[in-house]
Protein backbone atom coordinates (compact mmCIF):
# COMPACT_ATOMS: atom_id res chain seq x y z
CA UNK A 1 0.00 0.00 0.00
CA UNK A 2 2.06 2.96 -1.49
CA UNK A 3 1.56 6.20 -0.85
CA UNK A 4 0.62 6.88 2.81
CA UNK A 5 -0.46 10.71 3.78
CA UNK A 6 -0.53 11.02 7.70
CA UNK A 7 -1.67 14.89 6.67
CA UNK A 8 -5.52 15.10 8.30
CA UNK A 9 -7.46 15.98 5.04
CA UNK A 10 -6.85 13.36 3.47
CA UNK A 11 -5.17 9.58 3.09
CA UNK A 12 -4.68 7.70 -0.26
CA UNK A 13 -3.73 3.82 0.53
CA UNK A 14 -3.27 2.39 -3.22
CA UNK A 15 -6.22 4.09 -5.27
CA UNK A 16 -8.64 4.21 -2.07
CA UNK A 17 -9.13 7.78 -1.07
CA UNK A 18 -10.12 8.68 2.57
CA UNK A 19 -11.56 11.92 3.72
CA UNK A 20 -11.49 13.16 8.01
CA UNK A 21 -14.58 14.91 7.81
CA UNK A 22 -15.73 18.13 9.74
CA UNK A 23 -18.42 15.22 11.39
CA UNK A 24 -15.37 13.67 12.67
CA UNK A 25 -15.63 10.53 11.05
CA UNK A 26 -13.37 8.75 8.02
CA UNK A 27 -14.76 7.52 4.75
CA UNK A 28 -12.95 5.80 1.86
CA UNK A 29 -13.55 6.56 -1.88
CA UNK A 30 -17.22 4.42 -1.67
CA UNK A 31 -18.57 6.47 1.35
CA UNK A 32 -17.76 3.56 3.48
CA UNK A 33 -16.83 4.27 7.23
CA UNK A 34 -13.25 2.70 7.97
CA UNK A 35 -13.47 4.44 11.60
CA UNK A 36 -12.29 1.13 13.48
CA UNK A 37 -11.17 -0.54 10.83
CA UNK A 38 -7.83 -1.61 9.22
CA UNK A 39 -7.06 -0.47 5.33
CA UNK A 40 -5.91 -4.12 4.14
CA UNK A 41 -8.26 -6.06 6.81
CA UNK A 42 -12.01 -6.08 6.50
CA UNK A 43 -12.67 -7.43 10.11
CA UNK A 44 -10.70 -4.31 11.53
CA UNK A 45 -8.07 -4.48 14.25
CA UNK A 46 -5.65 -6.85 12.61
CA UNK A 47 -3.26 -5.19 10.29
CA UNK A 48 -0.60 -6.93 7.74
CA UNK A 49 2.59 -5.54 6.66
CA UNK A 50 5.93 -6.63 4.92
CA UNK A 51 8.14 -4.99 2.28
CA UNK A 52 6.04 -4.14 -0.04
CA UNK A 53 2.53 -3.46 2.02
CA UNK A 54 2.13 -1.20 4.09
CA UNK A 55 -0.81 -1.19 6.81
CA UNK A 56 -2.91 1.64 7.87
CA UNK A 57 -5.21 1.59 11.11
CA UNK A 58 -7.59 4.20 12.16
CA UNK A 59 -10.14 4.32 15.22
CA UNK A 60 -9.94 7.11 18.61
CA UNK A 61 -7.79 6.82 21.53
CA UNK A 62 -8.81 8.58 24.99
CA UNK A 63 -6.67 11.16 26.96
CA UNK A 64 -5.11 8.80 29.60
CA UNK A 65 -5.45 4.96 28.47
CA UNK A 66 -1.88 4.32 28.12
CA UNK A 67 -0.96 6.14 31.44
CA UNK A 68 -3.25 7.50 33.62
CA UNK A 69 -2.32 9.30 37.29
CA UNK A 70 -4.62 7.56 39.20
CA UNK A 71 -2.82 3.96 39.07
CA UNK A 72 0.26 4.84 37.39
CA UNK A 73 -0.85 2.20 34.50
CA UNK A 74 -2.97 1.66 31.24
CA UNK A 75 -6.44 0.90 31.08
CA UNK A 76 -6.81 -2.49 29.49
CA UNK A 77 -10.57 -1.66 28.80
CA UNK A 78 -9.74 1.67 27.15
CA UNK A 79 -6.62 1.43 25.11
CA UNK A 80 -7.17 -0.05 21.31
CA UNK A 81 -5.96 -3.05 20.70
CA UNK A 82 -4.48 -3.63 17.51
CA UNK A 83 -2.66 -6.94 16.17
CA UNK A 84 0.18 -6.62 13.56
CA UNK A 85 0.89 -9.71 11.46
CA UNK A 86 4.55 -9.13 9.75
CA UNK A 87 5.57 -11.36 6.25
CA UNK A 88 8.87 -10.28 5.91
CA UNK A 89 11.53 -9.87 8.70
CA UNK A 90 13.59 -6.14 8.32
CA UNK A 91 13.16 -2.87 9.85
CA UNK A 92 9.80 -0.80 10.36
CA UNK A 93 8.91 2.40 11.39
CA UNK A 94 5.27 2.31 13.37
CA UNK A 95 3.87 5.87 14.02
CA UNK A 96 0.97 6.89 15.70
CA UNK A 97 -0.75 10.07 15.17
CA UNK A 98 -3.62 12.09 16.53
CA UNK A 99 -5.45 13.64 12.99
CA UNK A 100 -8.51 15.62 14.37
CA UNK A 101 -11.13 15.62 17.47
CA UNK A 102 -13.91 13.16 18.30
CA UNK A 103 -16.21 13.59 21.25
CA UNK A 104 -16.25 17.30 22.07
CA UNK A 105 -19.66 18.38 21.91
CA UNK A 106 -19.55 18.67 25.24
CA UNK A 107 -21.93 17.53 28.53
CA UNK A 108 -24.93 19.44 29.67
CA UNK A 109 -25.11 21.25 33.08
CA UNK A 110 -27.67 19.26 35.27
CA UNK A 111 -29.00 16.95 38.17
CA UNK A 112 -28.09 13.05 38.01
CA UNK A 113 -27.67 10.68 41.09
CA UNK A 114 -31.84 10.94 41.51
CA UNK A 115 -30.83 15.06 41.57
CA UNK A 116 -28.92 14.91 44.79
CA UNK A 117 -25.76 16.27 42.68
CA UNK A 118 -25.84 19.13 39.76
CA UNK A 119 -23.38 18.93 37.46
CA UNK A 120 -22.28 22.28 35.98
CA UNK A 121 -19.95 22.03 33.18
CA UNK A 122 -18.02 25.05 31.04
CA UNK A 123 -17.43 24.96 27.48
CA UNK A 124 -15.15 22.72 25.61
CA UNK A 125 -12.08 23.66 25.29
CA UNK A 126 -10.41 22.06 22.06
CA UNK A 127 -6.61 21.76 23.00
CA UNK A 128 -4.87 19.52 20.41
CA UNK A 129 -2.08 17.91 23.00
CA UNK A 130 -3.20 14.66 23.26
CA UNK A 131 -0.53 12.27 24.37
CA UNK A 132 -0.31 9.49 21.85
CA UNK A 133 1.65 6.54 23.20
CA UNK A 134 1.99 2.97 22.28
CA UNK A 135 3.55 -0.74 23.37
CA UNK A 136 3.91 -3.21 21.03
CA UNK A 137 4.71 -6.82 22.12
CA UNK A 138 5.45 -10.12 20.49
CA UNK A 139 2.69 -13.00 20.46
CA UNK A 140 3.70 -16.50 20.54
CA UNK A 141 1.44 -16.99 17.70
CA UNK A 142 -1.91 -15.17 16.35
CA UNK A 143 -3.97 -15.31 19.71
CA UNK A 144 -5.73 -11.92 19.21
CA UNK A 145 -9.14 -11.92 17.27
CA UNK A 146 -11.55 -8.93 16.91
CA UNK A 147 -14.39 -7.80 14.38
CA UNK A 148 -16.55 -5.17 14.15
CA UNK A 149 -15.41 -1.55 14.97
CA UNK A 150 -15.48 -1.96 18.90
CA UNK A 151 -12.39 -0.74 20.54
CA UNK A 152 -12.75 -4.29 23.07
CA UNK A 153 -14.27 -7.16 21.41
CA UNK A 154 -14.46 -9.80 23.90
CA UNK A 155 -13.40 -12.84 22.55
CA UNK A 156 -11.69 -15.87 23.63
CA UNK A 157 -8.29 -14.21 22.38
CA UNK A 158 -9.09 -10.65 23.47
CA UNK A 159 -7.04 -9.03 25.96
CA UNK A 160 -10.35 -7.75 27.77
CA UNK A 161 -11.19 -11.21 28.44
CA UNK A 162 -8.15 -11.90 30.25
CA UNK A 163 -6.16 -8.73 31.00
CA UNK A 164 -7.73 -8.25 34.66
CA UNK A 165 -8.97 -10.30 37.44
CA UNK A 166 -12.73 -10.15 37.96
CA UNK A 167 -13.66 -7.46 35.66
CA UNK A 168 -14.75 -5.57 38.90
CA UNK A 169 -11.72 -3.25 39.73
CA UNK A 170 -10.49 -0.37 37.32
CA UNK A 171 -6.50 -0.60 39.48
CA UNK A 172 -6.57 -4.35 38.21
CA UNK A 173 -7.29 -3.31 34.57
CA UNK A 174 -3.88 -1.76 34.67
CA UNK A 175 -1.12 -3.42 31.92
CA UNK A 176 2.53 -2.59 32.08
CA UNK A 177 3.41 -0.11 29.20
CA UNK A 178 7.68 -0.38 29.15
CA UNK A 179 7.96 -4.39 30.46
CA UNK A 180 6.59 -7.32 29.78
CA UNK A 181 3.61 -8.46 32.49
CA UNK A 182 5.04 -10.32 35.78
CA UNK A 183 3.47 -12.09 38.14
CA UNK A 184 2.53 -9.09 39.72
CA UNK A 185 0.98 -7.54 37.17
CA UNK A 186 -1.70 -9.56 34.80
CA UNK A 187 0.02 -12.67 34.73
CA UNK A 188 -2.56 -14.31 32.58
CA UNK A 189 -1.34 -11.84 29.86
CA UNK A 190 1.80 -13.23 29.84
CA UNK A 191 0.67 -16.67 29.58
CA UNK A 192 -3.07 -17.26 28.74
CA UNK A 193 -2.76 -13.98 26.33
CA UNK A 194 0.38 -16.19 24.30
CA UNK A 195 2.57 -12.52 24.85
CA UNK A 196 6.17 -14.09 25.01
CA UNK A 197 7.77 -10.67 25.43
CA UNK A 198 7.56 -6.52 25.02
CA UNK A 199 9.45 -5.36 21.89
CA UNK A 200 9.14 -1.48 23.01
CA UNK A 201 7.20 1.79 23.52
CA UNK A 202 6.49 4.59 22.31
CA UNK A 203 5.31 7.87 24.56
CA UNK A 204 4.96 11.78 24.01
CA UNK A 205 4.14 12.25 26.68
CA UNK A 206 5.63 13.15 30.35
CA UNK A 207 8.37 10.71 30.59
CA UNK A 208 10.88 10.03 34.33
CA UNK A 209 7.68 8.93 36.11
CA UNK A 210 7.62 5.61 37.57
CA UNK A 211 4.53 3.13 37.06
CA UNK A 212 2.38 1.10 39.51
CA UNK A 213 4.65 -1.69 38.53
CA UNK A 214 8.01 0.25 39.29
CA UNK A 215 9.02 0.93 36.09
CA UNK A 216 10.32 3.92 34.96
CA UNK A 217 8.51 5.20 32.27
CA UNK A 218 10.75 7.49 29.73
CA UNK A 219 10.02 8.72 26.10
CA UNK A 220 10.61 5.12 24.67
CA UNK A 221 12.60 2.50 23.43
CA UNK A 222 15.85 3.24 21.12
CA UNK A 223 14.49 4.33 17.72
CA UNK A 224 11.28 6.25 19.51
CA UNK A 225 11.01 9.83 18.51
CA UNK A 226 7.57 11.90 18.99
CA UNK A 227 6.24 15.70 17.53
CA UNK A 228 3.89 17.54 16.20
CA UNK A 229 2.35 17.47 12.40
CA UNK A 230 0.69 20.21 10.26
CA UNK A 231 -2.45 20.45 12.39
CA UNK A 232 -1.25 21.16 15.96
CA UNK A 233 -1.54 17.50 16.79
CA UNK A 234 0.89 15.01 18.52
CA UNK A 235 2.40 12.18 16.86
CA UNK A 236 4.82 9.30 17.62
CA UNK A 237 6.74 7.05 16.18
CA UNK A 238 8.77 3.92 16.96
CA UNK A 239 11.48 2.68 14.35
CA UNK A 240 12.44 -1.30 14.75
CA UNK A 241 13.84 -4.45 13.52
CA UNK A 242 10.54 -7.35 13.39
CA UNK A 243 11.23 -10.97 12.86
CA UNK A 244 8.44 -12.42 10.65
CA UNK A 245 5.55 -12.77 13.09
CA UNK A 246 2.66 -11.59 14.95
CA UNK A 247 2.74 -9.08 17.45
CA UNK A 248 -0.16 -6.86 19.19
CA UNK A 249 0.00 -3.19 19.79
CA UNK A 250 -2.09 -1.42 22.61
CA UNK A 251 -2.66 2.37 21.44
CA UNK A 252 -4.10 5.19 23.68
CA UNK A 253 -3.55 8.36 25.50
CA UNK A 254 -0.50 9.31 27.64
CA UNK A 255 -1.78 11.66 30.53
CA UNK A 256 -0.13 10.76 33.41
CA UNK A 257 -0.42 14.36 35.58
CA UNK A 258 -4.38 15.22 33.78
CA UNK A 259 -2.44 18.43 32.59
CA UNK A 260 -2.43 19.98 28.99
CA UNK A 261 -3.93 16.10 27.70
CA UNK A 262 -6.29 17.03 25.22
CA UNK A 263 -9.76 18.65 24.90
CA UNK A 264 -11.61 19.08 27.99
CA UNK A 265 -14.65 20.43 30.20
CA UNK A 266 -14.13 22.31 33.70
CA UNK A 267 -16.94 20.03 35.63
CA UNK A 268 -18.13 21.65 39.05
CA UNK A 269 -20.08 18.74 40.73
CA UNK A 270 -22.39 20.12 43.63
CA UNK A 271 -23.48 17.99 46.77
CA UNK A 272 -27.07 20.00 46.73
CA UNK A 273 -27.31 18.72 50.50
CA UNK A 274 -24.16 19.90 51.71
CA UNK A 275 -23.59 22.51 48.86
CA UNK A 276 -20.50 21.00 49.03
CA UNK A 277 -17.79 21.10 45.22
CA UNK A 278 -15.79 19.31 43.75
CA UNK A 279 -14.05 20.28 40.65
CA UNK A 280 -12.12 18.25 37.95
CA UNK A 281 -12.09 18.14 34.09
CA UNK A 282 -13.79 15.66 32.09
CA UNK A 283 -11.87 15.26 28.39
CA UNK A 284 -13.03 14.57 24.84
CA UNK A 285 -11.08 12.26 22.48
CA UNK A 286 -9.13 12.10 19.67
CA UNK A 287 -9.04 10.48 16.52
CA UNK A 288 -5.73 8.53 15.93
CA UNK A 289 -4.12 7.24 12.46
CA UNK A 290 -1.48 4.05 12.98
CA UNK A 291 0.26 3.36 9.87
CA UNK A 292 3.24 0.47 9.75
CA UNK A 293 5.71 0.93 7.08
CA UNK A 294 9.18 -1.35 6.32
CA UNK A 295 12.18 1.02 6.14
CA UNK A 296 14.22 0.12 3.35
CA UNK A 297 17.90 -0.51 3.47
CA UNK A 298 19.24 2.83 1.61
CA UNK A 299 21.50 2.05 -1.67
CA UNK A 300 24.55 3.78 -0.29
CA UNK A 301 24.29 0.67 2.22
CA UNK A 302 24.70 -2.12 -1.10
CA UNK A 303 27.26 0.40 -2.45
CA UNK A 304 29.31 0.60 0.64
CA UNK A 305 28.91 -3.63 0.77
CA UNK A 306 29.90 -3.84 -2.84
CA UNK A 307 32.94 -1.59 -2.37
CA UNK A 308 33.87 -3.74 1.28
CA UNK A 309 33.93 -7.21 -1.10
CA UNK A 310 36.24 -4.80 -4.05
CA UNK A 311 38.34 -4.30 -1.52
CA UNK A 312 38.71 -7.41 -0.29
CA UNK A 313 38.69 -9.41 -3.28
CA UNK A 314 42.10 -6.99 -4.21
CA UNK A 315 43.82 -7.97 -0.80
CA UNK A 316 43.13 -12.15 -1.76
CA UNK A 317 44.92 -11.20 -5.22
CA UNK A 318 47.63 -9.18 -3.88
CA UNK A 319 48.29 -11.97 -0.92
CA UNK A 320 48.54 -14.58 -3.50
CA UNK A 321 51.05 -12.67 -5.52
């Protein structure tokens, strides 16, 4: 799949064009949503690349489902899980990029909890840093399955089915975004999920924090880098040598310290009782654009060989004279 834009108006993948619409949503040359969906995989969430094909990935991420203050971890149930099936061993560059809003209408002032609380909320405000930030991990074979557009499907392969004990608490939802699980941290990732090992991370976000499992947490692996495209929006972008496999990616929103993370509400929740406030920010989302491209090895690198055997080919003749 030649000719990838990451530019927000518009994407060409092979003769398909997609549009990002003021409506927020993506549509390819037929008027077909791909929101959700991968560019070379009808089912969505399960993208193919080698040397020649490219793959291209696009659904939303939220402000803090990679790293969120609160537990110092990802949110299994909120970050997108992707799969990556690679045909040809070599070097790839996977980037990540935030192209335009989603969710920022905005919520209403008003009573909820049977009106013993009112809700007052100010207008949106659209900032553009969202935090992009992904892991990618190797999979001992191809143990993730999804379809539809969901962010979660729950299958028998999906890392919402196993990622947390009991489903009941949001701390055990948390996954570790720089090491592989332990057995202090969603074992039955490591094992039932068929992950055999982290490859790295990408983050541009904060970095020198340390995570719930004790990890510190930097800007990634060597070959990360991270900035800012056309639009005012984040990207980042992780460049690496794959083995022929499968791997699985888990995409989201870096906010670790709920500051400067995207677009966001001032919420001013009122105890009508008490008359008592409480004030914190509730956020919008993004849409996100994951594209996986193989790097090719630049001709000066085959020149350089070629000279290398020259050379040595003259020393054998000059040793034997």
């Amino acid at each position: 799949m030649a000719g990838v834009s990451t530019q927000a108006g518009a994407v060409s993948v092979g003769s398909t064009a997609e549009t990002f619409t003021a409506t927020h949503t993506i549509t390819n040359g037929l008027g077909t949503n791909v929101i959700g969906t991968s560019m070379n995989n009808a089912g969505g969430h399960i993208l193919t690349a080698g040397a020649s094909q490219s793959a291209i990935y696009h659904d939303y991420t939220t402000v803090k489902s990679w790293a969120d203050m609160a537990i110092d971890l990802g949110w299994m149930h909120a970050v997108d899980w992707v799969q990556l099936n690679v045909t040809d061993s070599g070097t790839y560059k996977i980037k990540d990029e935030v192209i335009g809003f989603r969710n920022v209408a905005g919520s209403s002032s008003g009573n909820n909890n049977a009106g013993t609380v009112y809700n007052e909320y100010t207008p949106m405000v659209l900032d553009k840093t969202i935090h992009t930030a992904f892991t990618i991990w190797s999979l001992t074979g191809s143990a993730f399955t999804s379809s539809g557009s969901s962010n979660n499907p729950v299958t028998a392969q999906s890392p919402l089915s196993y990622g947390y004990a009991g489903g009941t608490s949001n701390n055990q939802m948390g996954f570790n975004q720089v090491a592989a699980p332990s057995a202090t941290n969603n074992s039955n990732f490591l094992t039932v999920g068929g992950v055999s090992g982290i490859v790295g991370y990408s983050n541009s976000g904060i970095s020198g924090w340390v995570n719930g499992n004790g990890d510190l947490v930097g800007s990634g692996s060597a070959g990360a880098s991270s900035g800012t495209n056309a639009d005012g929006f984040l990207w980042t972008d992780l460049t690496l040598d794959l083995a022929a496999g499968s791997y699985i990616l888990a995409i989201g929103g870096s906010c670790v310290d709920l500051v400067n993370c995207g677009p966001y509400q001032t919420k001013t929740a009122t105890t009508l009782a008490t008359g008592v406030q409480a004030v914190s920010k509730a956020y919008g989302t993004g849409w996100h654009e994951l594209t996986v491209t193989s790097v090719p090895v630049p001709g000066a690198v085959w020149l350089f060989g070629s000279a290398l055997a020259g050379f040595a080919g003259m020393r054998r003749r000059n040793l034997a004279i």
